[in-house]
Protein backbone atom coordinates (compact mmCIF):
# COMPACT_ATOMS: atom_id res chain seq x y z
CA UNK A 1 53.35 60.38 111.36
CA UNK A 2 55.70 62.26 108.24
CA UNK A 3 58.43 60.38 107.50
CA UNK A 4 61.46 62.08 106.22
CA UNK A 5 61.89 59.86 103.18
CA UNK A 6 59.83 58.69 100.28
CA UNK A 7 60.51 55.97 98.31
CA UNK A 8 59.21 56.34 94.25
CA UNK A 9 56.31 53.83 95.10
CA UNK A 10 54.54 56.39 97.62
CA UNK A 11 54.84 59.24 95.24
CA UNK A 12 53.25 58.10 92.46
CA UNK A 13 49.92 60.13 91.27
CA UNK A 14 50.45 62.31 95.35
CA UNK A 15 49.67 65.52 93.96
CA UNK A 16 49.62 65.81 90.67
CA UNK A 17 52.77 63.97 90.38
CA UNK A 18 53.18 62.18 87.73
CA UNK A 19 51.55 58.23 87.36
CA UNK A 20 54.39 55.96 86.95
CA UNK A 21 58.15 55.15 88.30
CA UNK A 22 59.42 56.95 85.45
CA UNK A 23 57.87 59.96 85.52
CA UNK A 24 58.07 60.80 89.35
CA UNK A 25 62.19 60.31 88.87
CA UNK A 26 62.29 62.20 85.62
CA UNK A 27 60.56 65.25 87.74
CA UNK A 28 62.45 64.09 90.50
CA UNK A 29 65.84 64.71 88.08
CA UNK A 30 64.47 67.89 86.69
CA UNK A 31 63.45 70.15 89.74
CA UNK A 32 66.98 68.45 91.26
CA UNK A 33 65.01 66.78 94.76
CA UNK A 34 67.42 65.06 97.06
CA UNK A 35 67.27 61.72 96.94
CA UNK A 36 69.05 57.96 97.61
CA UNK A 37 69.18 54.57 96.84
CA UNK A 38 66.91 52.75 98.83
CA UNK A 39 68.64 50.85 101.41
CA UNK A 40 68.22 47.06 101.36
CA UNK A 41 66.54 46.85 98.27
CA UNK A 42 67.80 45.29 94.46
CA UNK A 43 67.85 47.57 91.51
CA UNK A 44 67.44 51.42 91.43
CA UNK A 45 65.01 51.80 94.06
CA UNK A 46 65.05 55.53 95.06
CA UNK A 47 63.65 57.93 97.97
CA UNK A 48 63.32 61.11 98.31
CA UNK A 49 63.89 63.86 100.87
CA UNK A 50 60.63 65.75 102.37
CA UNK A 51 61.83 68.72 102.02
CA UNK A 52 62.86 68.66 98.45
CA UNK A 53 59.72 67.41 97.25
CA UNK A 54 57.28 70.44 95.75
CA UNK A 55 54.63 72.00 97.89
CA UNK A 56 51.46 70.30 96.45
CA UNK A 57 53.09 67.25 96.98
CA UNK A 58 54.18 67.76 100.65
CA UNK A 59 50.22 69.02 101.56
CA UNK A 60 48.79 65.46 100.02
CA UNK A 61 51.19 63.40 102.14
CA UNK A 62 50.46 65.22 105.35
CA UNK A 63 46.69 65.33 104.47
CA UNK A 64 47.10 61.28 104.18
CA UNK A 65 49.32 61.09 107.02
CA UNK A 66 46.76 62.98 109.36
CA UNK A 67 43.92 60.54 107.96
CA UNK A 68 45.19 57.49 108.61
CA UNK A 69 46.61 58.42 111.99
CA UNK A 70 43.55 57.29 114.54
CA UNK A 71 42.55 59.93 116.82
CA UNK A 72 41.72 57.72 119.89
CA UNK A 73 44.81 58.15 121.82
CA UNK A 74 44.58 61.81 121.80
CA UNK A 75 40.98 61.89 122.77
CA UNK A 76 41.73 59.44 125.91
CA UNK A 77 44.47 61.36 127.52
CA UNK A 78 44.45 61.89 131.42
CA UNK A 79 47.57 63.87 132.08
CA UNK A 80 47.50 67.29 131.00
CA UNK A 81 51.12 68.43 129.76
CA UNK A 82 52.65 71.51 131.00
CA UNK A 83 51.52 74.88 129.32
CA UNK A 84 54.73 75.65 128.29
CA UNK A 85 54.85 72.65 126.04
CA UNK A 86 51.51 73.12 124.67
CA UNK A 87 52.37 76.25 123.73
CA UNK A 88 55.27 74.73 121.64
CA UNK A 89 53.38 71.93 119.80
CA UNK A 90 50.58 74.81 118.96
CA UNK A 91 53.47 77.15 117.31
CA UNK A 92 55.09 73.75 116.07
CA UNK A 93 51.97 72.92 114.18
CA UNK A 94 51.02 76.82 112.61
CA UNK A 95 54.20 76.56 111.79
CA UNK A 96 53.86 73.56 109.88
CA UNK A 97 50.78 74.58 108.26
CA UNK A 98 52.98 77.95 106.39
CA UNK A 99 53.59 77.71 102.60
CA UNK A 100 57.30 77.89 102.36
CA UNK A 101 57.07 81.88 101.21
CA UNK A 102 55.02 82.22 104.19
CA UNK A 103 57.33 80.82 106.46
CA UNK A 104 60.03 82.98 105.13
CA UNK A 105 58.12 86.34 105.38
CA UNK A 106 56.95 85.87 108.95
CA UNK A 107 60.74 84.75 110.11
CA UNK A 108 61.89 87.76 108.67
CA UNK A 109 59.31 90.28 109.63
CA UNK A 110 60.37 89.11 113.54
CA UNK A 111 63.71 88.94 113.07
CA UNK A 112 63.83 92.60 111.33
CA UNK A 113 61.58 94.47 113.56
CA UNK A 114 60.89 92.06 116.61
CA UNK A 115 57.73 90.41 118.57
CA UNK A 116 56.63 93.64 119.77
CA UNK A 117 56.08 95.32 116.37
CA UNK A 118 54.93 92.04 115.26
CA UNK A 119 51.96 91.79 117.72
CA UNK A 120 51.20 95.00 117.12
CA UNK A 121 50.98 94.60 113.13
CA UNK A 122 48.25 91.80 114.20
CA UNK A 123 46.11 94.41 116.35
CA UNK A 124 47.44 92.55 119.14
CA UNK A 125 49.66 95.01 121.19
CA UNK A 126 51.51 93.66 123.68
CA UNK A 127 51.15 94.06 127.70
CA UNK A 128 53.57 96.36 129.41
């Protein structure tokens, strides 16, 4: 499961980050990611927002994240959800899977000239 915050501990070496305390908060400091005191904890523990942290970084942690999640439950399951909802988690995870520039282009190529011209850029025109 993706958390929303890493402490400096988790980041350390994630892609291509760099191998000790110090360095991951001097980058940290430098490319200006959001971040907090941990809470609970002595000294100057920090974390770090997901969303700040740089692209490379975010695609290690989800492909950890997605390895160390077991698959069993998902393979086991009797009750089919309703379409409509698969439908969500399938956009949900594409979307998830977009490069930040990616993200932005296709939001804005729907927004500007709508589904319909959308579809039809994919060779997929829609049914009137």
């Amino acid at each position: 499961m993706k958390k929303d915050w890493y402490r400096t501990s988790e980041l350390i070496g994630v892609g291509g980050l760099p191998t000790t305390r110090q360095g991951v908060t001097a980058r940290a400091r430098r490319e200006k990611w959001i971040g907090r005191p941990v809470s609970g904890v002595q000294g100057k523990g920090l974390e770090f927002f997901w969303e700040s942290l740089p692209q490379d970084v975010q695609w290690e942690l989800t492909r950890r994240a997605l390895q160390e999640s077991p698959a069993f439950p998902y393979l086991v399951k009797t009750v089919r959800p309703e379409p409509e909802k698969d439908r969500l988690a399938a956009w949900m995870t594409i979307y998830q899977q977009f490069k930040l520039e990616e993200c932005e282009e296709v939001i804005s190529l729907v927004l500007r000239e709508g589904i319909a011209a959308f579809l039809i850029r994919l060779g997929i025109a829609p049914k009137r």
